[in-house]
PDB file of N, CA and C in Angstrom:
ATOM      1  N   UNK A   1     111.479  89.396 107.165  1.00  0.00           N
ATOM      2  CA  UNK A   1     110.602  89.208 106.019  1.00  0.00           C
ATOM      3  C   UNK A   1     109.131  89.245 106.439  1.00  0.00           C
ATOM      4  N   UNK A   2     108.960  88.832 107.667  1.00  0.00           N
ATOM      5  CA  UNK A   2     107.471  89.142 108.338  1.00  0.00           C
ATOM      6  C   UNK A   2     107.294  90.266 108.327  1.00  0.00           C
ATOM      7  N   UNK A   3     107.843  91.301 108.572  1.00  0.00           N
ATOM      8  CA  UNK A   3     107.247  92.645 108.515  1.00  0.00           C
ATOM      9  C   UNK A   3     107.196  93.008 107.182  1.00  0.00           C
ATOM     10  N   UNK A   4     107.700  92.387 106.390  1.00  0.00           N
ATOM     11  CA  UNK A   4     107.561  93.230 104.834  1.00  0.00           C
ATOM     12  C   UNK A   4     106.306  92.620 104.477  1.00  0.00           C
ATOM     13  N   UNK A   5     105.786  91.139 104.628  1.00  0.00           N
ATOM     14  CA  UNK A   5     104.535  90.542 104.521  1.00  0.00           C
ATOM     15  C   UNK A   5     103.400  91.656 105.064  1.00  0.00           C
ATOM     16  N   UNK A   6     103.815  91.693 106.232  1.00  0.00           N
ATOM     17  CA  UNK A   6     102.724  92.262 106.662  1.00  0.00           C
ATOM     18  C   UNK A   6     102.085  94.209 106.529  1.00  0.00           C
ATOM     19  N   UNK A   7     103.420  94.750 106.255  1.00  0.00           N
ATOM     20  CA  UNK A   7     103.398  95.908 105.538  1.00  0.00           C
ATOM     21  C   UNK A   7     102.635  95.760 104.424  1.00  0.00           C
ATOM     22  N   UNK A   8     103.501  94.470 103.438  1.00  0.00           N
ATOM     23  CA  UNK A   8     102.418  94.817 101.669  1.00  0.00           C
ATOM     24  C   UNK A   8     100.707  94.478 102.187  1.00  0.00           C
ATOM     25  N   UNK A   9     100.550  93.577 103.108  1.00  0.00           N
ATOM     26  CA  UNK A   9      99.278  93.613 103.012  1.00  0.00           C
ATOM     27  C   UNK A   9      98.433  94.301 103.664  1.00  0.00           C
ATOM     28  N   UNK A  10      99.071  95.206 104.758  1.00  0.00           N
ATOM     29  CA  UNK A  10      98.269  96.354 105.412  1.00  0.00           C
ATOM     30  C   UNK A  10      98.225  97.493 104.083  1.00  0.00           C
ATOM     31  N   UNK A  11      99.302  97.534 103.273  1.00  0.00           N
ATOM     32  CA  UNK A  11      99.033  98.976 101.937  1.00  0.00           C
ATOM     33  C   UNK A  11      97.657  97.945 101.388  1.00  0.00           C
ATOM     34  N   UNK A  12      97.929  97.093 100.697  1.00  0.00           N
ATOM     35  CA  UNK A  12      96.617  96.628 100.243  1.00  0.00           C
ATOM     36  C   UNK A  12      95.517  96.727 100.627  1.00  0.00           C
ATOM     37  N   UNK A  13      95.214  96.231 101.930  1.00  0.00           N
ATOM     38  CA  UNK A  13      93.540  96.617 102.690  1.00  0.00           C
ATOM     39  C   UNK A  13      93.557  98.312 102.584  1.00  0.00           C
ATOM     40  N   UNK A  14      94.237  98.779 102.769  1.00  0.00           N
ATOM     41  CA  UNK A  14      94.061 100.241 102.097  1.00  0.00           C
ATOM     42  C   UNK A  14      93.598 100.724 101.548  1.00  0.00           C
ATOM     43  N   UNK A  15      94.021  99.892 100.373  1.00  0.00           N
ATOM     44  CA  UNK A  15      94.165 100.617  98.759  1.00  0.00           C
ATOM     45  C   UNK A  15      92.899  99.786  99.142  1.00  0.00           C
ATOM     46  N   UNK A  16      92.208  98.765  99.229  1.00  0.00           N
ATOM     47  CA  UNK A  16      90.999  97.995  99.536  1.00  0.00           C
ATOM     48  C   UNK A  16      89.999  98.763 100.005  1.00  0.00           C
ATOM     49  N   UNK A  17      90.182  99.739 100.865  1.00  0.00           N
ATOM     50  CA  UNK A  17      88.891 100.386 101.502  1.00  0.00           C
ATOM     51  C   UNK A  17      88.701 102.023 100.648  1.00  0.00           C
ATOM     52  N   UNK A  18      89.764 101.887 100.298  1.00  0.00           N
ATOM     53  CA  UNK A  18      90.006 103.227  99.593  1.00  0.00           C
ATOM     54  C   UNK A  18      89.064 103.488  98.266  1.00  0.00           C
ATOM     55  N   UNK A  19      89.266 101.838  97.563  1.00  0.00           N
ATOM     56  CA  UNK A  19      88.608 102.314  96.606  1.00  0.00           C
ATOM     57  C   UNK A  19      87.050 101.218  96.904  1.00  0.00           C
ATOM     58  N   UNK A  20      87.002 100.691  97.828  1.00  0.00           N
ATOM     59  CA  UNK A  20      85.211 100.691  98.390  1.00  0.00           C
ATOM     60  C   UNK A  20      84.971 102.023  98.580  1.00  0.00           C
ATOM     61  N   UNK A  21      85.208 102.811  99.334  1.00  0.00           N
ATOM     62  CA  UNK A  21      84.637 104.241  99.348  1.00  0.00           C
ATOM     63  C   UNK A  21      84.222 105.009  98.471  1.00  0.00           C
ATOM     64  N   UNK A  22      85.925 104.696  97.031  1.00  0.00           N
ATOM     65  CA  UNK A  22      85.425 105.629  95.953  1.00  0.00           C
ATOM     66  C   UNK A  22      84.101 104.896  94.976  1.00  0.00           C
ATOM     67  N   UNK A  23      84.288 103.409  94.877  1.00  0.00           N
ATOM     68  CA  UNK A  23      83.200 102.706  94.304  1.00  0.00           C
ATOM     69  C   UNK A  23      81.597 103.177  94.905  1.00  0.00           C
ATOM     70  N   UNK A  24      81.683 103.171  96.063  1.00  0.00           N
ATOM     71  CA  UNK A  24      80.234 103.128  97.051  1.00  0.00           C
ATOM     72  C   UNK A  24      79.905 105.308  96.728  1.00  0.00           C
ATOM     73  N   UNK A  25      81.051 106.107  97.030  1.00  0.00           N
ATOM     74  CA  UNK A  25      80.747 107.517  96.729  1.00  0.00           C
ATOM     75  C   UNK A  25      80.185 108.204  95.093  1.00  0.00           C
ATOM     76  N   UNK A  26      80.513 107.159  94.358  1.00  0.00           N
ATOM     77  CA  UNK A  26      80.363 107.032  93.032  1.00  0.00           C
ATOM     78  C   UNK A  26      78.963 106.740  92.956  1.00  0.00           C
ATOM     79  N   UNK A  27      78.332 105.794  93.296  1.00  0.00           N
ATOM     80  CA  UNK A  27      77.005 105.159  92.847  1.00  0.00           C
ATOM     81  C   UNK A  27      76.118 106.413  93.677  1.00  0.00           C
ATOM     82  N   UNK A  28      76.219 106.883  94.936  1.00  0.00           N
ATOM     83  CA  UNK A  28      75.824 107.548  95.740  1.00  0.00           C
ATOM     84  C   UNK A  28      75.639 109.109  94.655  1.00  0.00           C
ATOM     85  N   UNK A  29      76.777 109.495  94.469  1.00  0.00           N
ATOM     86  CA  UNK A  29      76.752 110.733  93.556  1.00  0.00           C
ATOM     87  C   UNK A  29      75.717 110.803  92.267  1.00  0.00           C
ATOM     88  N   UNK A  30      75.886 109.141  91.567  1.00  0.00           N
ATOM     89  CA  UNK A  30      75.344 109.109  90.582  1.00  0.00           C
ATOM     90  C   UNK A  30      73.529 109.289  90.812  1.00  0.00           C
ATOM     91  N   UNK A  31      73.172 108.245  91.909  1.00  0.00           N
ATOM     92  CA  UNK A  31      71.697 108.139  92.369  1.00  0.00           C
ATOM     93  C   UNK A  31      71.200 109.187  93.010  1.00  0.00           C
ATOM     94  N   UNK A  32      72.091 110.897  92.787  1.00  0.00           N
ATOM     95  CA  UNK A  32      72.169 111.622  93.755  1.00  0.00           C
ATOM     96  C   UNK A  32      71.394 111.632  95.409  1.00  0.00           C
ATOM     97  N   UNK A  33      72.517 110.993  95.773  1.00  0.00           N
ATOM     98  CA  UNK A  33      71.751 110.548  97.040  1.00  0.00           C
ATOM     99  C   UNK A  33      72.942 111.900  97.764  1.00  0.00           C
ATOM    100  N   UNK A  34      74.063 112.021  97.259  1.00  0.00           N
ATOM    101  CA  UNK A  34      74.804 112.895  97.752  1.00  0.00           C
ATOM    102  C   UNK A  34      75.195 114.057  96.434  1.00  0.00           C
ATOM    103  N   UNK A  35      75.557 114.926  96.684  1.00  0.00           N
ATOM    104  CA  UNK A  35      75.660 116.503  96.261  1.00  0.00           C
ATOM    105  C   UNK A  35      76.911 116.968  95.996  1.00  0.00           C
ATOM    106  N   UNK A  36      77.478 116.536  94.846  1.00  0.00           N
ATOM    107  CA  UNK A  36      78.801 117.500  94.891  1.00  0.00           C
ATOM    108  C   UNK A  36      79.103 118.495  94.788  1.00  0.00           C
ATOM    109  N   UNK A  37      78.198 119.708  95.138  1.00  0.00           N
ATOM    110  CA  UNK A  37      78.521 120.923  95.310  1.00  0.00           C
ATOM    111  C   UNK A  37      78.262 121.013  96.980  1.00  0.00           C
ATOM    112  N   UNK A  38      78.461 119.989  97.909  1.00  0.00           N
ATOM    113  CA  UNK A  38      78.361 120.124  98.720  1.00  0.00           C
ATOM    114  C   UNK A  38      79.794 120.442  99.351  1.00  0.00           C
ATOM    115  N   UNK A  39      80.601 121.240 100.068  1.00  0.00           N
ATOM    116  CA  UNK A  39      82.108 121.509  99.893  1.00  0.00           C
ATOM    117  C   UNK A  39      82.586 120.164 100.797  1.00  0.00           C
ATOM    118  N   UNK A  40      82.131 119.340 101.864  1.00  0.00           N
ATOM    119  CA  UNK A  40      82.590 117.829 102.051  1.00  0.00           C
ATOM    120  C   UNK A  40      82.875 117.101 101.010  1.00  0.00           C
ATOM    121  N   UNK A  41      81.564 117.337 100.422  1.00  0.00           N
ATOM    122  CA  UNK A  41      81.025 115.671 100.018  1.00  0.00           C
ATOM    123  C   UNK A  41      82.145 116.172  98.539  1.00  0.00           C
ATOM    124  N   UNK A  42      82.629 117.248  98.036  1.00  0.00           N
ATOM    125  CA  UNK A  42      83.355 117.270  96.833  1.00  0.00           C
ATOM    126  C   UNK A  42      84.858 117.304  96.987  1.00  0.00           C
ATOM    127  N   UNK A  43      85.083 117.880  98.419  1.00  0.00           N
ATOM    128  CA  UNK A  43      86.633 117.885  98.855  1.00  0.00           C
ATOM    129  C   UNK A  43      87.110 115.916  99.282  1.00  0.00           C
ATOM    130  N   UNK A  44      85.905 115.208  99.553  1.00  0.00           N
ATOM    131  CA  UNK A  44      86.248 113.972  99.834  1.00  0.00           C
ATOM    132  C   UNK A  44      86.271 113.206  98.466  1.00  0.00           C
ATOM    133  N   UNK A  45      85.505 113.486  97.465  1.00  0.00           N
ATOM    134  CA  UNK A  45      85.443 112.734  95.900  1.00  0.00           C
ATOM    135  C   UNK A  45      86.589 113.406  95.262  1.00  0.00           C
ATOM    136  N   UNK A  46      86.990 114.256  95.469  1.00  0.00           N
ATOM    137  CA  UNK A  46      88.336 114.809  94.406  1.00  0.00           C
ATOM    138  C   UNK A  46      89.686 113.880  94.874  1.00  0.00           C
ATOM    139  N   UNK A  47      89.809 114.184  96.367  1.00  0.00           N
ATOM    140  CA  UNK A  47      90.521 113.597  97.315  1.00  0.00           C
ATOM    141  C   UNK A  47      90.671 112.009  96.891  1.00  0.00           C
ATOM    142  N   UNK A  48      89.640 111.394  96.518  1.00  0.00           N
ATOM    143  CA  UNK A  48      89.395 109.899  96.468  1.00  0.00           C
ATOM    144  C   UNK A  48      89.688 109.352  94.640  1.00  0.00           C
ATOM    145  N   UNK A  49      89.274 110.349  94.042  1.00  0.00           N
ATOM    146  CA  UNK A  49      89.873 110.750  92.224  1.00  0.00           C
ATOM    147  C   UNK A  49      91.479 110.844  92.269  1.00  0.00           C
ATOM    148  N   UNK A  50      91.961 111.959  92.874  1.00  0.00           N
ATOM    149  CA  UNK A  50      93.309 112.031  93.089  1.00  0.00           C
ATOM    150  C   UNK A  50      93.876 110.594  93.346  1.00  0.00           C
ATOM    151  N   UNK A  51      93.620 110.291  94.671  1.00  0.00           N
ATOM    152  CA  UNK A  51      94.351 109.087  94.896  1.00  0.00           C
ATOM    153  C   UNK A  51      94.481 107.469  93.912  1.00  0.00           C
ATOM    154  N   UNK A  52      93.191 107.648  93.158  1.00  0.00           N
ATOM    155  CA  UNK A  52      92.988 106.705  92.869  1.00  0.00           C
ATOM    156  C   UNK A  52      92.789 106.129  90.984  1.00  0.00           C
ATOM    157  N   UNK A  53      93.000 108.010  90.429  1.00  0.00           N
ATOM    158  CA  UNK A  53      93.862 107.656  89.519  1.00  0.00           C
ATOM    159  C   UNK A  53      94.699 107.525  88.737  1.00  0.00           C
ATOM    160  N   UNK A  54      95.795 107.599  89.399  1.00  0.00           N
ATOM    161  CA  UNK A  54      97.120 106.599  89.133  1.00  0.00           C
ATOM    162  C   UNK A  54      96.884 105.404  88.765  1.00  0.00           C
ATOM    163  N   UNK A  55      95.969 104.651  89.206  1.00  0.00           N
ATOM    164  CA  UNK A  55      95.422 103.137  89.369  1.00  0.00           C
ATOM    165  C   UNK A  55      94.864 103.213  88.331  1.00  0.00           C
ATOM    166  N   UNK A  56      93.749 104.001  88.181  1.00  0.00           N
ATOM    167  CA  UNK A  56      92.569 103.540  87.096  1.00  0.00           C
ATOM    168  C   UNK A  56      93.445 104.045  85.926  1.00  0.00           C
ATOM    169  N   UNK A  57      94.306 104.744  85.245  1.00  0.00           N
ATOM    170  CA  UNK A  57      94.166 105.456  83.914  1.00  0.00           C
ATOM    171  C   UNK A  57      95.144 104.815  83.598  1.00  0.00           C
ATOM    172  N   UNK A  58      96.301 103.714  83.952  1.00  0.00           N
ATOM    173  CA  UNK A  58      96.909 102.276  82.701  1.00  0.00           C
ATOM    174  C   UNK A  58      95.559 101.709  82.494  1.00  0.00           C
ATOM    175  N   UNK A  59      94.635 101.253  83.464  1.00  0.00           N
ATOM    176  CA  UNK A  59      93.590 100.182  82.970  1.00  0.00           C
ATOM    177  C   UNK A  59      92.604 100.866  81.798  1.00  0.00           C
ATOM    178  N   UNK A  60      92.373 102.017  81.985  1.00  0.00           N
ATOM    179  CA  UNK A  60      91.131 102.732  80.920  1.00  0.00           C
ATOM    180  C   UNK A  60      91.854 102.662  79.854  1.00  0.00           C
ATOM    181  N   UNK A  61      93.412 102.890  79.867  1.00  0.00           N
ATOM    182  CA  UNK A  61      93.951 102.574  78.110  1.00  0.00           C
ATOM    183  C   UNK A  61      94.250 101.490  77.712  1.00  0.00           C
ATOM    184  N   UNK A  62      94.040 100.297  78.624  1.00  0.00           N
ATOM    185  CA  UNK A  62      94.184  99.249  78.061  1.00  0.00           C
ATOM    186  C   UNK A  62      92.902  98.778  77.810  1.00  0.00           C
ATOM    187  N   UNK A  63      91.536  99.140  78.419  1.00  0.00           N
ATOM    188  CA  UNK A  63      90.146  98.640  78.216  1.00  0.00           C
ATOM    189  C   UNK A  63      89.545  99.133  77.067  1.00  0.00           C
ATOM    190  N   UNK A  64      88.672  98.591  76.230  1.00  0.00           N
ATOM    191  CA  UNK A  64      87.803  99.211  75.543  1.00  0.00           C
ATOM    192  C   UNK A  64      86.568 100.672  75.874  1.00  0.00           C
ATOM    193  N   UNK A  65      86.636 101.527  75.016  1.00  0.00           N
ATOM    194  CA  UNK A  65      85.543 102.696  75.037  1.00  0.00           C
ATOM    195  C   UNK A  65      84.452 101.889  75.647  1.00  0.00           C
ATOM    196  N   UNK A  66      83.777 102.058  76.321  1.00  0.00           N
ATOM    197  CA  UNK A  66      82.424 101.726  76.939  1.00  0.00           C
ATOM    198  C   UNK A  66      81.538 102.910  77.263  1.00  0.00           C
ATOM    199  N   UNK A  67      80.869 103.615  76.337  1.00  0.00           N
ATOM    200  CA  UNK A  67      80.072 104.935  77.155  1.00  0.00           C
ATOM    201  C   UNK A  67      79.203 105.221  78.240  1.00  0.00           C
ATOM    202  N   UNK A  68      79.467 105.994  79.294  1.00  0.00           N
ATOM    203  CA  UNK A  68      78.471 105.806  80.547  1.00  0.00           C
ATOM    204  C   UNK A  68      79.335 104.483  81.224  1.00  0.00           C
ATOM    205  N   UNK A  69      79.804 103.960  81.112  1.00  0.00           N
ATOM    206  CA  UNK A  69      80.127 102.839  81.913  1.00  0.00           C
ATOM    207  C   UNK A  69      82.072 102.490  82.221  1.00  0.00           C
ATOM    208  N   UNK A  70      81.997 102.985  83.563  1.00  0.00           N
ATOM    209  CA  UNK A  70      83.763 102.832  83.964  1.00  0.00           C
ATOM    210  C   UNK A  70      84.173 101.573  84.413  1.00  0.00           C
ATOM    211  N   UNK A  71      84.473 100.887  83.614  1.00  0.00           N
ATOM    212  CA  UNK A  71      85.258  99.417  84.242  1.00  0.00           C
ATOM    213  C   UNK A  71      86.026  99.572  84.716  1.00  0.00           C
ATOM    214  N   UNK A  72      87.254 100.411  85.362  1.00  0.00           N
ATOM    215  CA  UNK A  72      88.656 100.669  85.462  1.00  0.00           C
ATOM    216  C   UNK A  72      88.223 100.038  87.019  1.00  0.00           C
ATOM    217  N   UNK A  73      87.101 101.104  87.637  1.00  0.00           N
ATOM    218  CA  UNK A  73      88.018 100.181  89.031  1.00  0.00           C
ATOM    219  C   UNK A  73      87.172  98.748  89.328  1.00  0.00           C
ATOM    220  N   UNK A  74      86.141  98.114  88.339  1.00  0.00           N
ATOM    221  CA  UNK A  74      85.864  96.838  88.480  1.00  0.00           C
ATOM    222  C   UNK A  74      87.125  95.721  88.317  1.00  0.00           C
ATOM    223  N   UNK A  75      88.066  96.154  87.582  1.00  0.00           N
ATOM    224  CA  UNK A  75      89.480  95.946  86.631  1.00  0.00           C
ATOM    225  C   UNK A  75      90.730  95.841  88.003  1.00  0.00           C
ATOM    226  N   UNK A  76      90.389  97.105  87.662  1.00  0.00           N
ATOM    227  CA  UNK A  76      91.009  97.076  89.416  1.00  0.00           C
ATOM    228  C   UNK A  76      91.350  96.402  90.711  1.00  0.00           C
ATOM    229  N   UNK A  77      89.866  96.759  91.069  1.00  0.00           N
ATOM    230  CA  UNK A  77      89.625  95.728  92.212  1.00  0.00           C
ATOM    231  C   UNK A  77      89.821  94.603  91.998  1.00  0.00           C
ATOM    232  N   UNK A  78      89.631  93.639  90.952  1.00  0.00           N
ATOM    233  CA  UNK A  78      89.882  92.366  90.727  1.00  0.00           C
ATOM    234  C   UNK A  78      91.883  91.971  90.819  1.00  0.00           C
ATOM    235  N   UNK A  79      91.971  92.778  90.216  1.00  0.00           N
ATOM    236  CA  UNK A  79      93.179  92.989  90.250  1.00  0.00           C
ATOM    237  C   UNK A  79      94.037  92.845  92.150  1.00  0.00           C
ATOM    238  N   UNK A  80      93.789  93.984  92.215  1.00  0.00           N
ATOM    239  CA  UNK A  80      93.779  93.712  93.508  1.00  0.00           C
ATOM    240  C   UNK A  80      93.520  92.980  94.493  1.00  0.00           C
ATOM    241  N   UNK A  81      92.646  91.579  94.222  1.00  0.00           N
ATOM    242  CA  UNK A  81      91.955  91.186  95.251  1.00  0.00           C
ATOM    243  C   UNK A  81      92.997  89.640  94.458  1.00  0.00           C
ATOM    244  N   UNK A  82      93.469  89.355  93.399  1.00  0.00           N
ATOM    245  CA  UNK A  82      94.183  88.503  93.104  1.00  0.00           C
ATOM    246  C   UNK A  82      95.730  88.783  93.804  1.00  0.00           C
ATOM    247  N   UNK A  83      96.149  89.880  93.405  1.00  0.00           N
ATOM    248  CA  UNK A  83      97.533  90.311  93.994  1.00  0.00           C
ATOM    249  C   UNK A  83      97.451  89.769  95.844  1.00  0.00           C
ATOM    250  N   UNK A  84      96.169  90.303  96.874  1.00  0.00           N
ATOM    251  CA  UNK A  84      96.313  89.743  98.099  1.00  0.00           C
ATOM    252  C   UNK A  84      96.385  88.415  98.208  1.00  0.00           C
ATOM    253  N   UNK A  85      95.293  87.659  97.269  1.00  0.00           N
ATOM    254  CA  UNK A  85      95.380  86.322  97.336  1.00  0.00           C
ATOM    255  C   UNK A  85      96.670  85.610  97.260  1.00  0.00           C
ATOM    256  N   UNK A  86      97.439  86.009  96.493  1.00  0.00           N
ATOM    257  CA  UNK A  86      98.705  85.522  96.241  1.00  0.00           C
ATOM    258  C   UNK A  86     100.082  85.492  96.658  1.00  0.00           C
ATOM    259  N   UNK A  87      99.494  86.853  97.640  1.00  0.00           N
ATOM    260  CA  UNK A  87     100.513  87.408  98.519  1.00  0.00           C
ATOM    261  C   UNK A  87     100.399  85.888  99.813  1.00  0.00           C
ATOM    262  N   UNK A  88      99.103  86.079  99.963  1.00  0.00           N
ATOM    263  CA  UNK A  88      98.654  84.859 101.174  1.00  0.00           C
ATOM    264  C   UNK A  88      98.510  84.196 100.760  1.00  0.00           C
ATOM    265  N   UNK A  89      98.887  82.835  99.513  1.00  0.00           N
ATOM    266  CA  UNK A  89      99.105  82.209  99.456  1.00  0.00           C
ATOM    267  C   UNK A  89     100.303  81.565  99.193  1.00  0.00           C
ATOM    268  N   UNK A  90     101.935  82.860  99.035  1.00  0.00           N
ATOM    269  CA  UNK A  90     102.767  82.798  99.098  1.00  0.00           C
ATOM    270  C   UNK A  90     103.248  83.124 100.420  1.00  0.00           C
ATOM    271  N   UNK A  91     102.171  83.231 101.396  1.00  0.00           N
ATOM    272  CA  UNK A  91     103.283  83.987 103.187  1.00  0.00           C
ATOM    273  C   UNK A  91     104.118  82.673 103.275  1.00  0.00           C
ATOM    274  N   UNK A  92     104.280  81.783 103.162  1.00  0.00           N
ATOM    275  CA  UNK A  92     105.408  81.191 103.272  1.00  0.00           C
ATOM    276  C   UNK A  92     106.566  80.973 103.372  1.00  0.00           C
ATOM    277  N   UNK A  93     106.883  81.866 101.847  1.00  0.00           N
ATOM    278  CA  UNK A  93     108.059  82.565 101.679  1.00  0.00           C
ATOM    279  C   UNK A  93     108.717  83.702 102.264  1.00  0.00           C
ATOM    280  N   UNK A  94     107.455  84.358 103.095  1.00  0.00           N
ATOM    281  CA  UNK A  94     107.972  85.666 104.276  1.00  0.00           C
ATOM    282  C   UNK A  94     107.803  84.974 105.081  1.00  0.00           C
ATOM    283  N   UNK A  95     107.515  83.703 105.725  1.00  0.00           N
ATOM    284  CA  UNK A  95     107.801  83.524 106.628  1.00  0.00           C
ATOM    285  C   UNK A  95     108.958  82.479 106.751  1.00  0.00           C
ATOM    286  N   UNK A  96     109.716  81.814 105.914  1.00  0.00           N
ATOM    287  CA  UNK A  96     110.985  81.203 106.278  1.00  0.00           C
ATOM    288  C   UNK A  96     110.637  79.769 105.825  1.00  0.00           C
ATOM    289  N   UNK A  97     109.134  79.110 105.128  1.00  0.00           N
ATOM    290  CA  UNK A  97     109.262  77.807 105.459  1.00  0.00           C
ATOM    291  C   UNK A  97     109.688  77.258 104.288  1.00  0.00           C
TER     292      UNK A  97
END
């Protein structure tokens, strides 16, 4: 059961840095500080879209229209950052006590 603990929470820091990147590549694109016709900088944001929404598009239909403004992965992340908490505050139970 320790390794399954520690599996779900290595996918999590994952999915954790995964979507810091897409959050942080986002603001970057927007302040054009970076170029998406740049063939990196657009093969890494599609790449980071792909992966990430699966995640965001239950939350955008359950959120309200907001124009200009994407809550999904603020929604998200919160989300996520409760699911680890809980995981570690249940290791207990993967670990036997």
């Amino acid at each position: 059961m320790v390794s399954l603990f520690q599996a779900l929470m290595l996918i999590l820091q994952v999915i954790w840095f995964i979507m810091i990147a897409h959050i942080i590549m986002s603001w970057l694109i927007n302040f054009q500080v970076l170029n998406i016709r740049q063939p990196m900088v657009s093969q890494i944001w599609y790449a980071l879209n792909r992966l990430l929404e699966p995640v965001y598009a239950p939350i955008r239909r359950i959120l309200p229209q907001t124009p200009g403004l994407d809550l999904a992965p603020l929604v998200a992340f919160i989300l996520l950052i409760i699911v680890q908490q809980t995981l570690a505050n249940n290791a207990g139970f993967f670990y036997g006590f």
